[in-house]
C-alpha atoms as a PDB file:
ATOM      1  CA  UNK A   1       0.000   0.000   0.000  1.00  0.00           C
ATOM      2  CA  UNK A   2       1.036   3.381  -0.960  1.00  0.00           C
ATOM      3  CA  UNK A   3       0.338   6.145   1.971  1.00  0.00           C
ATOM      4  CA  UNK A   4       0.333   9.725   1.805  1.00  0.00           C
ATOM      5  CA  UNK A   5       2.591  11.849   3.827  1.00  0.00           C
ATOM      6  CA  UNK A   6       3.748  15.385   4.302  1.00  0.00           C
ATOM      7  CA  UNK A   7       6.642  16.024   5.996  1.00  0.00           C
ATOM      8  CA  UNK A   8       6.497  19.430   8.293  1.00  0.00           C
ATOM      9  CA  UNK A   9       8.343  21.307  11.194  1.00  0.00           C
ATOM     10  CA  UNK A  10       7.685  23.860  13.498  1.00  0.00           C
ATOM     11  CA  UNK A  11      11.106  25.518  14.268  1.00  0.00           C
ATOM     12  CA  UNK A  12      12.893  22.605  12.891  1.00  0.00           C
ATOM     13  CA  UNK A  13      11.161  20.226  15.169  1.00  0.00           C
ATOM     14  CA  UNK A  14      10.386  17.850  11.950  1.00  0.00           C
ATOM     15  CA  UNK A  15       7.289  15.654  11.879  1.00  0.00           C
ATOM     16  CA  UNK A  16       6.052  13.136   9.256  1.00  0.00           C
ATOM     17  CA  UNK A  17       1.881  13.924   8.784  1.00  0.00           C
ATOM     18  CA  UNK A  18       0.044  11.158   8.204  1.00  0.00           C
ATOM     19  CA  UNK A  19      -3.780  11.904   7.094  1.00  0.00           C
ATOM     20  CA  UNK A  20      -5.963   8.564   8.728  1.00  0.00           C
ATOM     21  CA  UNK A  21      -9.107  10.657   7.753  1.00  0.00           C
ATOM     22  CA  UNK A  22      -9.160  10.000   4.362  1.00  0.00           C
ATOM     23  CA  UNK A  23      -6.714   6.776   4.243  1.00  0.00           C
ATOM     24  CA  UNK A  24      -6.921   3.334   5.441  1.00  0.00           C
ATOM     25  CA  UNK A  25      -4.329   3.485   8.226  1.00  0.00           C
ATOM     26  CA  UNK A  26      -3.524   2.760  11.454  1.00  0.00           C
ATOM     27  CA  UNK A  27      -0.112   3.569  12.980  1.00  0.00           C
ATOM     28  CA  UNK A  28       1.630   1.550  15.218  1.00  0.00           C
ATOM     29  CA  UNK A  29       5.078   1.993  16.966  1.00  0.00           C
ATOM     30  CA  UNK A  30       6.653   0.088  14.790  1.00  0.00           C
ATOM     31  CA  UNK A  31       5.756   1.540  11.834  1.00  0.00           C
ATOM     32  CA  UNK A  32       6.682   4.937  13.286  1.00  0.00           C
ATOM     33  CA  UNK A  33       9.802   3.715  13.818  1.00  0.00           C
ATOM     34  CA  UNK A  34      10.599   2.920  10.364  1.00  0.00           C
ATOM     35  CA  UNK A  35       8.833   6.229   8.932  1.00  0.00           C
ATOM     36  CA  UNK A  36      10.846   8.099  11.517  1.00  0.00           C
ATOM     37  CA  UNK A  37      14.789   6.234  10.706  1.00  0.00           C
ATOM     38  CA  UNK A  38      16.554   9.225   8.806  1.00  0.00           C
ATOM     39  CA  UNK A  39      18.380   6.845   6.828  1.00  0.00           C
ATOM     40  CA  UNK A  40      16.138   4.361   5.746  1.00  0.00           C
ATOM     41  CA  UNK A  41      12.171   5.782   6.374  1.00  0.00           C
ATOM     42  CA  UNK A  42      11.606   9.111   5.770  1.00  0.00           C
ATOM     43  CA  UNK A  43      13.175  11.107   8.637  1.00  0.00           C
ATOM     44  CA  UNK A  44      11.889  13.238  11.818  1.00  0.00           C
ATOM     45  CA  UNK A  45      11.533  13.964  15.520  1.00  0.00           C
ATOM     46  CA  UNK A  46       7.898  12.759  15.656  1.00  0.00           C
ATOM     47  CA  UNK A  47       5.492  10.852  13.286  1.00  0.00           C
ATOM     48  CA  UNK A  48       1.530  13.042  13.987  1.00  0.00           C
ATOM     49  CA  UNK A  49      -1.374  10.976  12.959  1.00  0.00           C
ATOM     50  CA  UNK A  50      -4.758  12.868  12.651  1.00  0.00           C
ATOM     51  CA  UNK A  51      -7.620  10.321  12.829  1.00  0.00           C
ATOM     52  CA  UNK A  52     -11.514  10.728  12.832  1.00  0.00           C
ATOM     53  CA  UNK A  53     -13.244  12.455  16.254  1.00  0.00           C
ATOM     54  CA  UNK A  54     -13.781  10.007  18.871  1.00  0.00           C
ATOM     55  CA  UNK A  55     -16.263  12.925  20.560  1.00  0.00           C
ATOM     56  CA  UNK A  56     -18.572  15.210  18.478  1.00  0.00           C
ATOM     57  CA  UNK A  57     -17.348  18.085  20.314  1.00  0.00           C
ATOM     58  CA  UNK A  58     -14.090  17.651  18.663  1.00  0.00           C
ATOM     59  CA  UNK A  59     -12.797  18.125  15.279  1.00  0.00           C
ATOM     60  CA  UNK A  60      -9.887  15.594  15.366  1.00  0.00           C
ATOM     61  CA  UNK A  61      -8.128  12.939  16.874  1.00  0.00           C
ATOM     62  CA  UNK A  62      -4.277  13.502  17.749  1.00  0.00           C
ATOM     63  CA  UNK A  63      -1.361  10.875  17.817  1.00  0.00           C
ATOM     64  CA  UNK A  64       1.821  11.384  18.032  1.00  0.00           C
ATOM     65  CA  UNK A  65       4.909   8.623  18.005  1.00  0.00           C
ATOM     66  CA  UNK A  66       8.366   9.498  18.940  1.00  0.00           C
ATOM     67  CA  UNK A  67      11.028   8.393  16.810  1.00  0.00           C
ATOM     68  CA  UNK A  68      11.362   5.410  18.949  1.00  0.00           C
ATOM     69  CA  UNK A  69       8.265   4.609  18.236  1.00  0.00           C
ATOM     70  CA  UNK A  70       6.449   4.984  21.643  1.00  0.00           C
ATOM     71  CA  UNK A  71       3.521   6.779  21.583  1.00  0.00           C
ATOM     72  CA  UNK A  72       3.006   9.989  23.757  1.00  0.00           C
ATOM     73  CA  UNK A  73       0.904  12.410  25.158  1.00  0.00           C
ATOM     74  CA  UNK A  74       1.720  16.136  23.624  1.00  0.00           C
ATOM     75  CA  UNK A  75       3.851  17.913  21.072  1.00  0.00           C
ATOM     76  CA  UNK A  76       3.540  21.984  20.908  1.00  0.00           C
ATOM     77  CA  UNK A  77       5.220  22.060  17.563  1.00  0.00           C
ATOM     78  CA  UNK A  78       3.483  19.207  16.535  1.00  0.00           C
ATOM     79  CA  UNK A  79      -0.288  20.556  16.913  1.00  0.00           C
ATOM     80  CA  UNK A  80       0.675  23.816  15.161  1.00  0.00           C
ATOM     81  CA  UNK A  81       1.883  21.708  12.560  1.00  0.00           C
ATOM     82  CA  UNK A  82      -1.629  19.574  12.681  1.00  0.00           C
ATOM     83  CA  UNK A  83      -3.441  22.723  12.682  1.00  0.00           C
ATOM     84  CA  UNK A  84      -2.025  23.774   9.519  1.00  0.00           C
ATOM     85  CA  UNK A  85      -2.341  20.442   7.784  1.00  0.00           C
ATOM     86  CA  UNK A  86      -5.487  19.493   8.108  1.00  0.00           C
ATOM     87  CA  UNK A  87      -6.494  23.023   6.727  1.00  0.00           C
ATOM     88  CA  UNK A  88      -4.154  23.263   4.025  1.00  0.00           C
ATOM     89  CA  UNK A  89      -4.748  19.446   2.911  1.00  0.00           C
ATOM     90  CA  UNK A  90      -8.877  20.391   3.368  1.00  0.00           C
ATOM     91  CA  UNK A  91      -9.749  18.066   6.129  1.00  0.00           C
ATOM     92  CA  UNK A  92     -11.564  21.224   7.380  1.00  0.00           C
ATOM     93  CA  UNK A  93     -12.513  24.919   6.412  1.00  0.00           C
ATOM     94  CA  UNK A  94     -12.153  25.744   9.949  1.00  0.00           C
ATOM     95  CA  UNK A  95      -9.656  28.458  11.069  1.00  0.00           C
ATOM     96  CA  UNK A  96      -9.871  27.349  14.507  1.00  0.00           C
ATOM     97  CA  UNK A  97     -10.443  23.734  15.588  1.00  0.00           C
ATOM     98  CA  UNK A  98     -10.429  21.230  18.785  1.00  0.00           C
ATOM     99  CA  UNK A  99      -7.774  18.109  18.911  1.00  0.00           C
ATOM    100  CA  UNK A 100      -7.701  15.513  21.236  1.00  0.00           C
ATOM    101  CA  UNK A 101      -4.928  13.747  22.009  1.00  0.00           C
ATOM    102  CA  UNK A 102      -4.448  10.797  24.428  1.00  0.00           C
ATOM    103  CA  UNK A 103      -4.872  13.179  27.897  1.00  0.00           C
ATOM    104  CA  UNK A 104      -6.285  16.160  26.707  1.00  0.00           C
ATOM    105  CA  UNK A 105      -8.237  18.590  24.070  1.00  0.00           C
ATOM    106  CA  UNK A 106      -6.187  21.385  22.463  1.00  0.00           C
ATOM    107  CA  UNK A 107      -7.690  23.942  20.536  1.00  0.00           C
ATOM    108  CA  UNK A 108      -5.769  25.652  18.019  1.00  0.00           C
ATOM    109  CA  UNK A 109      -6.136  28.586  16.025  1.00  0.00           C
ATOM    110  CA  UNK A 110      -4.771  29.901  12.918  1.00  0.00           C
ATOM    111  CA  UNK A 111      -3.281  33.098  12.599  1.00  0.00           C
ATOM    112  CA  UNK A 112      -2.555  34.718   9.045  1.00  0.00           C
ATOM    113  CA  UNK A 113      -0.387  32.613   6.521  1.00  0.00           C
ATOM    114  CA  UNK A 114       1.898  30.494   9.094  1.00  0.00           C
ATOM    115  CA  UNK A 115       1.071  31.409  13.004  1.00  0.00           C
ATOM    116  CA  UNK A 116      -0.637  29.301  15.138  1.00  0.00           C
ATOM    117  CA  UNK A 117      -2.103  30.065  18.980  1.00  0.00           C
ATOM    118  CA  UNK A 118      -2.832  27.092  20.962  1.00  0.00           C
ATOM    119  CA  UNK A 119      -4.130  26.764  23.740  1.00  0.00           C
ATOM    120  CA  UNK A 120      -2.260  23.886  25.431  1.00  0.00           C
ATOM    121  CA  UNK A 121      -4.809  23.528  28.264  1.00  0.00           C
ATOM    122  CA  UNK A 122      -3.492  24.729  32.457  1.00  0.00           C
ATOM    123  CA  UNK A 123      -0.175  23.317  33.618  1.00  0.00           C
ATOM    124  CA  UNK A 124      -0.013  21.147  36.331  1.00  0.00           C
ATOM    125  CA  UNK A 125       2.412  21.448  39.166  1.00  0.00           C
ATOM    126  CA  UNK A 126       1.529  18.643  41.238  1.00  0.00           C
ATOM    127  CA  UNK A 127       4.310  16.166  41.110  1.00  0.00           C
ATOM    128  CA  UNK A 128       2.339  13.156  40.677  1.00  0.00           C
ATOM    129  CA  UNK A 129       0.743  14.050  37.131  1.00  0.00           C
ATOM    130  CA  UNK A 130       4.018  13.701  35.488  1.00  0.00           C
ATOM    131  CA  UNK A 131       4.705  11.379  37.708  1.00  0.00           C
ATOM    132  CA  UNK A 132       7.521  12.299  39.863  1.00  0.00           C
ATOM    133  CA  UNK A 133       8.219  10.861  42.801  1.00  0.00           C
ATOM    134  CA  UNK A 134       8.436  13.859  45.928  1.00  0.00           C
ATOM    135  CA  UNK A 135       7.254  14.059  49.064  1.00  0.00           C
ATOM    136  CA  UNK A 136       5.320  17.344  48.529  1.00  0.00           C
ATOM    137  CA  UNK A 137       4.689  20.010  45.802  1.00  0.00           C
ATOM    138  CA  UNK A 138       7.245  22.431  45.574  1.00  0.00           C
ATOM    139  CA  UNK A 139       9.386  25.234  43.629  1.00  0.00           C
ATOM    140  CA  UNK A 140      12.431  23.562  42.722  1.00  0.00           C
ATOM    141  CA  UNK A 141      13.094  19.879  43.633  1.00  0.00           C
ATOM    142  CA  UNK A 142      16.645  18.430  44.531  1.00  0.00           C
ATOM    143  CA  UNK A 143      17.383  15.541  42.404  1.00  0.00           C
ATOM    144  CA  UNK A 144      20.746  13.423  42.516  1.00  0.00           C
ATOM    145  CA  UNK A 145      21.735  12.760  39.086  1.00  0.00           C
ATOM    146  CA  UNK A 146      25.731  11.910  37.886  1.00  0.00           C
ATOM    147  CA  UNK A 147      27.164  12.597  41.074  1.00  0.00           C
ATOM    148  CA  UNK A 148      25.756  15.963  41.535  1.00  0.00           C
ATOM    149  CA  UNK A 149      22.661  17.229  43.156  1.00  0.00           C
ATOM    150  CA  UNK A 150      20.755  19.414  40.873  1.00  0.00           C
ATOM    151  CA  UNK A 151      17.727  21.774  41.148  1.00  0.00           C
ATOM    152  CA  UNK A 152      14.561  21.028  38.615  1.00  0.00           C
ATOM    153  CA  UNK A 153      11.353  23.073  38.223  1.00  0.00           C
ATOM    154  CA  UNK A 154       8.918  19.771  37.414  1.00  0.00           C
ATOM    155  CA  UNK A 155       5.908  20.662  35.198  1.00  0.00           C
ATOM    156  CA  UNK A 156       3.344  18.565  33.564  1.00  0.00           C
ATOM    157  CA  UNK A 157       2.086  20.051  30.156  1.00  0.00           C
ATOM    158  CA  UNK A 158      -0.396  16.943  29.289  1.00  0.00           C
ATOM    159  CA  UNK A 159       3.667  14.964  29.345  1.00  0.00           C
ATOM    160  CA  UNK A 160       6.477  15.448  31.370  1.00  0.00           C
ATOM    161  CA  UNK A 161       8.965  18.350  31.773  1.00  0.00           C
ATOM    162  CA  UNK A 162      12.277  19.010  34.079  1.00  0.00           C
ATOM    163  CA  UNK A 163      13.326  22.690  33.501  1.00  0.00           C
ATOM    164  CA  UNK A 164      17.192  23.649  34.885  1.00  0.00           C
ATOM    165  CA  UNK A 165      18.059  27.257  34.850  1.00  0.00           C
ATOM    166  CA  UNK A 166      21.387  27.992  33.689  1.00  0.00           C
ATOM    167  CA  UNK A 167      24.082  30.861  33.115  1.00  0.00           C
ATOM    168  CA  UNK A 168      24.393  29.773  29.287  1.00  0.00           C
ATOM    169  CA  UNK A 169      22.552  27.527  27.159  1.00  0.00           C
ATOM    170  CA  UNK A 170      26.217  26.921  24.623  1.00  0.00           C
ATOM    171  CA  UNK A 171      28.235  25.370  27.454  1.00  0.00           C
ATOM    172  CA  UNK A 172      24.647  23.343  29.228  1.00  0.00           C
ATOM    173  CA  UNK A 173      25.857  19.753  29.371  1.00  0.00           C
ATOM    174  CA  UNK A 174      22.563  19.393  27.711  1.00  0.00           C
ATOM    175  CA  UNK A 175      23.395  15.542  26.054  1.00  0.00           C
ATOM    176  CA  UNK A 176      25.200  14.074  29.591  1.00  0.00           C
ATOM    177  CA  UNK A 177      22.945  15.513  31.561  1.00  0.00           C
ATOM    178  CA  UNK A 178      19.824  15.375  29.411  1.00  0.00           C
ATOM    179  CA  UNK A 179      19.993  11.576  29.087  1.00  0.00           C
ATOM    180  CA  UNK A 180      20.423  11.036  33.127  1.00  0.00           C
ATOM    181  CA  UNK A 181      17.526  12.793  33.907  1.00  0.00           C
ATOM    182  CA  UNK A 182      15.305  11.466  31.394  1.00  0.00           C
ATOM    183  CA  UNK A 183      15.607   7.870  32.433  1.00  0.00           C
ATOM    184  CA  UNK A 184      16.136   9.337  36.370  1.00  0.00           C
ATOM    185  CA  UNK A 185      14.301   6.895  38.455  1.00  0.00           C
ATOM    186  CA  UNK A 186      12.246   9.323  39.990  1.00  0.00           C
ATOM    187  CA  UNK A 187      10.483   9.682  36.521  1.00  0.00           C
ATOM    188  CA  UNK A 188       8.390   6.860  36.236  1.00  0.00           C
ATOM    189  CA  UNK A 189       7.875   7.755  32.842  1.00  0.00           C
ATOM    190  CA  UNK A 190      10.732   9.243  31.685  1.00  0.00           C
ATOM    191  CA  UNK A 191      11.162  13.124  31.032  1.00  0.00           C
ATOM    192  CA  UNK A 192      11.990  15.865  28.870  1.00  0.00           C
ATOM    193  CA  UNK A 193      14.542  17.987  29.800  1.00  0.00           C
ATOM    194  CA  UNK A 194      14.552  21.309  29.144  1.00  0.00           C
ATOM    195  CA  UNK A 195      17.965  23.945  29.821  1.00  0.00           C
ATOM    196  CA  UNK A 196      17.018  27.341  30.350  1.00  0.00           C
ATOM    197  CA  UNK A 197      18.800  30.677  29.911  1.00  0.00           C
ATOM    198  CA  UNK A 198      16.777  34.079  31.662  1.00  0.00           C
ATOM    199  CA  UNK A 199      17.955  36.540  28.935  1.00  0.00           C
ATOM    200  CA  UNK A 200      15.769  39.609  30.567  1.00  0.00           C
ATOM    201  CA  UNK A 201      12.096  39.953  31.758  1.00  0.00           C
ATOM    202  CA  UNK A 202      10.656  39.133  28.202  1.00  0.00           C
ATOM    203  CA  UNK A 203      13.335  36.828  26.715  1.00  0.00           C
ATOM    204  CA  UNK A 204      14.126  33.079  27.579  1.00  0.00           C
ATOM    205  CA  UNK A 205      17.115  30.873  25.979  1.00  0.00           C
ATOM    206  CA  UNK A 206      16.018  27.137  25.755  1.00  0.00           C
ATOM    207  CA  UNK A 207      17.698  24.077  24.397  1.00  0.00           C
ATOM    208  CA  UNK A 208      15.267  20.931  24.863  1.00  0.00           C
ATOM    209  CA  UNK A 209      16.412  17.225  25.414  1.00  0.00           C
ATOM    210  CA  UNK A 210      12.997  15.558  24.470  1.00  0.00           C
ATOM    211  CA  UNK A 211      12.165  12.008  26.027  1.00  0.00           C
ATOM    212  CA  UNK A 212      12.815   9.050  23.798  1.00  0.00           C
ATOM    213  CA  UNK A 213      14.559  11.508  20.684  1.00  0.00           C
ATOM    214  CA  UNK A 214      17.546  13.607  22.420  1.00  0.00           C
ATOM    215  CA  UNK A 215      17.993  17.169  21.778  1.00  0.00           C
ATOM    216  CA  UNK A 216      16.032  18.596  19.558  1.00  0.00           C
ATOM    217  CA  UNK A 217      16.217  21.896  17.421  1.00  0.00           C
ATOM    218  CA  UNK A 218      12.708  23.274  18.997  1.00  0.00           C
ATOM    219  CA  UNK A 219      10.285  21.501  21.928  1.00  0.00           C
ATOM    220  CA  UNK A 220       6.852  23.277  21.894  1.00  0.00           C
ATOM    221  CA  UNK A 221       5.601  21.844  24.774  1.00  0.00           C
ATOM    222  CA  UNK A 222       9.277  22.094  26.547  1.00  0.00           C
ATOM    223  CA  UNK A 223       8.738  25.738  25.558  1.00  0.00           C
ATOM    224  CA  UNK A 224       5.804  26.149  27.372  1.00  0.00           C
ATOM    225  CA  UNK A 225       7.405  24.477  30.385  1.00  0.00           C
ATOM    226  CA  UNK A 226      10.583  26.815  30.433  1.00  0.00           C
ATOM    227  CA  UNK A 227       7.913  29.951  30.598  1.00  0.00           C
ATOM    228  CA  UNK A 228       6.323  28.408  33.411  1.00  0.00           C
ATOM    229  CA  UNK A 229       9.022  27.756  35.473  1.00  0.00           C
ATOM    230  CA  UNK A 230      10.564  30.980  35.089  1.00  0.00           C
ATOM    231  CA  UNK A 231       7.238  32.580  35.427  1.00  0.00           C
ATOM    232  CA  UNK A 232       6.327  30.795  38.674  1.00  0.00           C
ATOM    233  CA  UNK A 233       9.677  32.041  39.924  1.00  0.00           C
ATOM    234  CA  UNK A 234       8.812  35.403  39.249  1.00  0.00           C
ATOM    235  CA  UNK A 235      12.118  35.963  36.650  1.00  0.00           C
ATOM    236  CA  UNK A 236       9.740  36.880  34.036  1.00  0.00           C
ATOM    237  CA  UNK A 237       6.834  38.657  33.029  1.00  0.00           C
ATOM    238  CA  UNK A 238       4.015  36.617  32.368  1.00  0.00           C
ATOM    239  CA  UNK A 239       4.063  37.209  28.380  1.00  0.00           C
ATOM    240  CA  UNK A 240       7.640  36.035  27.767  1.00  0.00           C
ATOM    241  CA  UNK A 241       9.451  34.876  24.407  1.00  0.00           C
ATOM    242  CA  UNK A 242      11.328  31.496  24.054  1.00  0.00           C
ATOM    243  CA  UNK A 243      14.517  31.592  22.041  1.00  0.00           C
ATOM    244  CA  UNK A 244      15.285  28.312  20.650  1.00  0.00           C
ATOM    245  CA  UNK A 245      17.372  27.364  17.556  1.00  0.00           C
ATOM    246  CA  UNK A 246      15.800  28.144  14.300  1.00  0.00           C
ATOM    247  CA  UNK A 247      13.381  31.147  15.600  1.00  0.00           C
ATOM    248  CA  UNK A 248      10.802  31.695  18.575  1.00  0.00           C
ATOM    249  CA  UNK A 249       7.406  31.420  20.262  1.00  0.00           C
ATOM    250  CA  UNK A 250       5.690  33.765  22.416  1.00  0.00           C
ATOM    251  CA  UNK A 251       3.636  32.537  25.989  1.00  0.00           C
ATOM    252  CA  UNK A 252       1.435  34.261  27.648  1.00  0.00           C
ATOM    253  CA  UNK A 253       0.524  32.379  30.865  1.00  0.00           C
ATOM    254  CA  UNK A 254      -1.260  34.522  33.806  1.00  0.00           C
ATOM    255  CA  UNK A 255      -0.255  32.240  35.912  1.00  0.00           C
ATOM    256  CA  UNK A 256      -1.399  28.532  38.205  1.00  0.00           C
ATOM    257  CA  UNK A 257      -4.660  27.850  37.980  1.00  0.00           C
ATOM    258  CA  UNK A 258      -4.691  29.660  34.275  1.00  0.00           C
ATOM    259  CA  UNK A 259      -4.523  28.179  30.547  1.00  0.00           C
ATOM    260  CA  UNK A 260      -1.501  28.582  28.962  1.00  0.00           C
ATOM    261  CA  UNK A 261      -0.957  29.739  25.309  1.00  0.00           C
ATOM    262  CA  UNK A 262       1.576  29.503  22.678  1.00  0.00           C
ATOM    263  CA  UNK A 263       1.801  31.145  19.458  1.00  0.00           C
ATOM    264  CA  UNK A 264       4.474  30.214  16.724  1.00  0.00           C
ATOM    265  CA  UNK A 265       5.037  29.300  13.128  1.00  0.00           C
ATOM    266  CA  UNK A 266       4.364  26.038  11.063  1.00  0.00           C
ATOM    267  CA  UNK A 267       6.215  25.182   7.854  1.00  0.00           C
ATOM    268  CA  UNK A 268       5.179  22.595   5.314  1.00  0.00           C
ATOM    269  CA  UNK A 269       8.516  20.605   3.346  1.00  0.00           C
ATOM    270  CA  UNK A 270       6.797  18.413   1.171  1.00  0.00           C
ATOM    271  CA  UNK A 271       4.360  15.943   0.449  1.00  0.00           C
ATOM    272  CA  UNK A 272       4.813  12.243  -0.802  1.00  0.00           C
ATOM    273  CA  UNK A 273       3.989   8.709  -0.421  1.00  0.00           C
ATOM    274  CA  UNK A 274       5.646   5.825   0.766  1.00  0.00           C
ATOM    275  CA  UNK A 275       4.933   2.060   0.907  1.00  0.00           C
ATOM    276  CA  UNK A 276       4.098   0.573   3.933  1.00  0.00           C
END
């Protein structure tokens, strides 16, 4: 069988689309994998799969398969990307639409010929939604990890985030470091971990070590997580602007208790087919 894809990215955060509206598929980890191999599938971060509503008061269902082919619960980039896909390949009309992915309903709005808001739902600071294992909520959390002891704001945004301030993002020991504290026994299911930079009360630095892909050019949702933490802290206003790799996205969170919403860009590559 020959399947339709379109390969897109959202700050170079690369994704392989695959439309299971109109085509006969249905994804498994496995064949993730394979789509996802750079050398022999097609290449990307994340593999997106928009299926049918399971809930009339949604437009879409939302997958999404890391490269390793597990499945999880959000990608930022990834429902901007979504967004933008299933109105430029005519799925829908809409300009703004509701998603549901495995833990949550995202709705997402399009804005002019490449921005997309989302709403990405209220953050949740209680330790056990990621889950991490701690006694009691709290700002920053002590966490052995390579023979040090480090400090981690711990966020949930519908999956997992670790957020470590530091003085620069260039020198972060963001692949040694990253890869401890993502399979850190304290993180029953695994993390992301994101290294951030306070540049001043508007700006943040960010480089992202995503769970089950390694660092990555652009995290949405570890975005979202590096805006919280600082906000929480009080080191930033609470409309701030994420500086990752290839560009940036603007939050606006009022704070706990509130929604939180992004805004950035999503680019379409190409489109093709592949056997499967």
């Amino acid at each position: 069988m020959l399947m339709k894809f379109t390969k897109m990215h959202g700050l170079g955060n690369d994704f392989v689309v695959i439309d299971a509206v109109t085509q006969n598929v249905r994804m498994t980890g496995s064949m993730a994998r394979r789509l996802a191999d750079r050398k022999t599938g097609i290449g990307c971060d994340q593999v997106l799969v928009v299926e049918p509503p399971s809930d009339p008061q949604i437009d879409f269902n939302y997958r999404i398969f890391n490269c390793d082919g597990a499945e999880v619960e959000q990608c930022g980039n990834g429902a901007r990307c979504l967004a933008r896909f299933v109105h430029d390949r005519q799925l829908t009309g809409k300009t703004s639409i509701k998603v549901k992915t495995c833990n949550r309903v995202l709705s997402l709005n399009l804005i002019g010929k490449n921005q997309v808001e989302v709403d990405m739902g209220i953050p949740n600071l209680n330790p056990a939604a990621l889950p991490f294992d701690a006694r009691e909520k709290a700002m920053l959390y002590d966490i052995e990890v390579a023979g040090n002891n480090e400090k981690i704001f711990a966020v949930s945004m519908g999956n997992p985030h670790a957020v470590l301030t530091v003085d620069d993002i260039a020198s972060a020991p963001v692949a040694q470091l990253g890869a401890a504290l993502e399979s850190h026994p304290r993180f029953a299911n695994r993390v992301n971990v994101g290294f951030m930079q306070i540049v001043d009360r508007s700006e943040i630095k960010l480089r992202v070590f995503e769970r089950g892909v390694g660092e990555t050019e652009a995290c949405g949702t570890g975005a979202c997580a590096a805006a919280v933490a600082a906000i929480q802290q009080q080191l930033v206003d609470d409309s701030v602007t994420v500086k990752l790799t290839r560009g940036f996205l603007k939050i606006d969170w009022k704070g706990e208790g509130h929604p939180l919403i992004m805004t950035g860009p999503a680019t379409t590559v190409f489109h093709g087919r592949i056997r499967i």
